[in-house]
N, C-alpha and C. Protein backbone atom coordinates (compact mmCIF):
# COMPACT_ATOMS: atom_id res chain seq x y z
N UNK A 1 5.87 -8.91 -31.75
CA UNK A 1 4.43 -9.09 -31.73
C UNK A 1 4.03 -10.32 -30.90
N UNK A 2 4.82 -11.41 -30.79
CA UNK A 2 4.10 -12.38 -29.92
C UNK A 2 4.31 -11.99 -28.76
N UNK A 3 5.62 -11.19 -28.09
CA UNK A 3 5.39 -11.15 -26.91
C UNK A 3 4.12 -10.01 -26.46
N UNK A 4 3.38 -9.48 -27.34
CA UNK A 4 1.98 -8.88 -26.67
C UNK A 4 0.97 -9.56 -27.11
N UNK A 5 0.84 -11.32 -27.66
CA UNK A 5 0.35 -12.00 -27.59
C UNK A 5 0.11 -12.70 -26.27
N UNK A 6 1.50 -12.91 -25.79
CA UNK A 6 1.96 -13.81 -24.86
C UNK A 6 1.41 -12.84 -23.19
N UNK A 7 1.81 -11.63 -23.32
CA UNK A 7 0.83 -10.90 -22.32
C UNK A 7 -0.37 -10.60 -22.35
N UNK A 8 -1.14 -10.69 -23.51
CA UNK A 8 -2.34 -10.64 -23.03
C UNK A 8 -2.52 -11.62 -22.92
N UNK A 9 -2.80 -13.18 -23.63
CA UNK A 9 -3.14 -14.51 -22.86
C UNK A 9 -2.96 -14.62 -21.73
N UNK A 10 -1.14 -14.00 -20.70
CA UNK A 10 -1.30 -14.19 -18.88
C UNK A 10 -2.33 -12.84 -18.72
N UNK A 11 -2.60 -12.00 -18.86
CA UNK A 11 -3.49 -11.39 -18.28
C UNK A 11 -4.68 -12.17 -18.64
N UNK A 12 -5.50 -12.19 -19.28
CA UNK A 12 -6.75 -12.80 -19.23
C UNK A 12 -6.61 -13.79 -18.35
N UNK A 13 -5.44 -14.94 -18.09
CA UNK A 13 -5.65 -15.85 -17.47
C UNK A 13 -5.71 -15.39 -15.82
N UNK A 14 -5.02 -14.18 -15.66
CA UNK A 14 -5.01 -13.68 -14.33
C UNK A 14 -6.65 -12.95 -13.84
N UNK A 15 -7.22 -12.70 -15.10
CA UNK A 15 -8.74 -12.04 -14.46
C UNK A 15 -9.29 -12.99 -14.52
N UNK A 16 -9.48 -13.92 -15.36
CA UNK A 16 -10.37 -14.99 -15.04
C UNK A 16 -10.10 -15.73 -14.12
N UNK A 17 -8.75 -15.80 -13.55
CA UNK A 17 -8.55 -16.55 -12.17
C UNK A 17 -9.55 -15.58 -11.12
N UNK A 18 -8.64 -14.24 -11.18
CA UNK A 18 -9.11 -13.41 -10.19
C UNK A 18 -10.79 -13.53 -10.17
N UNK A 19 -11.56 -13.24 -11.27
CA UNK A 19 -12.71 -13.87 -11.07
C UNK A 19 -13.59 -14.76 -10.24
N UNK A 20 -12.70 -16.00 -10.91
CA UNK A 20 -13.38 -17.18 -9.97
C UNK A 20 -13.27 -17.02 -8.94
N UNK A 21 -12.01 -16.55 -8.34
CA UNK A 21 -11.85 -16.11 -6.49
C UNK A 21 -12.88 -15.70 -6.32
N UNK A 22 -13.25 -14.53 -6.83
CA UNK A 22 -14.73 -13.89 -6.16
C UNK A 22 -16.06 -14.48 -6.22
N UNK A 23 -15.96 -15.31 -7.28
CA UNK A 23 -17.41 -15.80 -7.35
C UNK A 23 -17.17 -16.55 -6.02
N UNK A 24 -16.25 -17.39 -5.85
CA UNK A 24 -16.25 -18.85 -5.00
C UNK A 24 -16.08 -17.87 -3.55
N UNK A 25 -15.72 -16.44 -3.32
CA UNK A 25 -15.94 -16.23 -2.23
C UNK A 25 -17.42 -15.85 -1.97
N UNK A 26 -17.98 -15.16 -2.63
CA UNK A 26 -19.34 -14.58 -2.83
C UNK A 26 -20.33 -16.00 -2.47
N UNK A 27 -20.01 -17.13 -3.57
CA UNK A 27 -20.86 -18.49 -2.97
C UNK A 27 -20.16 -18.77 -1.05
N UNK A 28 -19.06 -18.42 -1.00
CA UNK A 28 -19.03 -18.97 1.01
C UNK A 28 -19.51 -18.17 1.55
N UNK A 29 -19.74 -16.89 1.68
CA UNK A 29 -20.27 -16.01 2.25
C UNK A 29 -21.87 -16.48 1.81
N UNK A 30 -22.03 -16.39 0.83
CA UNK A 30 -23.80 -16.40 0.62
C UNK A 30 -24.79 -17.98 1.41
N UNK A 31 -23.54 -19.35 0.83
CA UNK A 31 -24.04 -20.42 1.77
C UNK A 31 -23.77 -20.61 2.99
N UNK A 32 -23.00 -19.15 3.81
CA UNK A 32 -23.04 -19.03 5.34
C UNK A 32 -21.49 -20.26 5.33
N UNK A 33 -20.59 -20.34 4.80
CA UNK A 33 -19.59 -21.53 5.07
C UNK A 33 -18.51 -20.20 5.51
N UNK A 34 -18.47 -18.77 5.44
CA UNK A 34 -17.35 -18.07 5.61
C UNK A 34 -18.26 -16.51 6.38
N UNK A 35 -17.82 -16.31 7.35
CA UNK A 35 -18.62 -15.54 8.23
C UNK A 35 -18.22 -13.88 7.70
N UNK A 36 -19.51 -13.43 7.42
CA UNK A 36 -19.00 -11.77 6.74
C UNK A 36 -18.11 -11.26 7.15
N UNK A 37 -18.19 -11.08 9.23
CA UNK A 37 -17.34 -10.33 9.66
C UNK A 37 -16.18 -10.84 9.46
N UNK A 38 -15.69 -12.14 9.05
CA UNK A 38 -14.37 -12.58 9.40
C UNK A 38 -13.69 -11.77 7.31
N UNK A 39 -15.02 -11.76 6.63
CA UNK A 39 -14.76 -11.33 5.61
C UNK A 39 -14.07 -9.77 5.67
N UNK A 40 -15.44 -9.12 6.37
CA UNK A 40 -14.87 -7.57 6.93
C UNK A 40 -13.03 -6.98 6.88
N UNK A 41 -12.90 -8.22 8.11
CA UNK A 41 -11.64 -7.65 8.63
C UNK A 41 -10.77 -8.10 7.59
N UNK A 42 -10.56 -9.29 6.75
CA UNK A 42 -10.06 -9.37 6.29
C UNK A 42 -9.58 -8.62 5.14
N UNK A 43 -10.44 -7.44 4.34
CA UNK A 43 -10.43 -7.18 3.91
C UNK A 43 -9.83 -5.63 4.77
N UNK A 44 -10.13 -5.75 5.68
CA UNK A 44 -9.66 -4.13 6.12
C UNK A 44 -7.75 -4.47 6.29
N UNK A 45 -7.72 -5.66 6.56
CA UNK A 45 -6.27 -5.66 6.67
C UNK A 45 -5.46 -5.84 5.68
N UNK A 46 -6.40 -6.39 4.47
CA UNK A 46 -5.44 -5.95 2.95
C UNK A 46 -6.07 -4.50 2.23
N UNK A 47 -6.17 -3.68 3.22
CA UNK A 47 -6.79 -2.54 2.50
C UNK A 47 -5.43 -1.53 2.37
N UNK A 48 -4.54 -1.39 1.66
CA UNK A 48 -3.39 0.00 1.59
C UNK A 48 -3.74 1.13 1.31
N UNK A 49 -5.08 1.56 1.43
CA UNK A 49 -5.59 2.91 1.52
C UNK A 49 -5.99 3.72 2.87
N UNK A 50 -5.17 5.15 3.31
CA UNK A 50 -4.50 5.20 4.39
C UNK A 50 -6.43 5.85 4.59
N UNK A 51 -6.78 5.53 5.87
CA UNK A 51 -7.85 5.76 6.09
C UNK A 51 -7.78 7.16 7.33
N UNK A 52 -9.19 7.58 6.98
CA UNK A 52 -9.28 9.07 7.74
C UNK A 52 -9.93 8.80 9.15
């Protein structure tokens, strides 16, 4: 039983990390400090979904 204690505490700690990533990207993009398009691509190049 603790070790599905012990996994859910690292998961929560992994979404609430993952979280903050997004907020703090969402604030560079929104105060113009991180340029959409550079957001764009970046995201197309971690995309592993085989595109049509």
């Amino acid at each position: 039983m603790e070790i599905l204690k012990d996994l859910g505490m690292a998961g929560f700690i992994f979404f609430l990390v993952k979280g903050l990533l997004w907020l703090l990207l969402f604030a560079l993009v929104y105060f113009g400090w991180i340029d959409k398009e550079k957001v764009r691509s970046l995201k197309a190049k971690l995309s592993f979904r085989k595109r049509k």
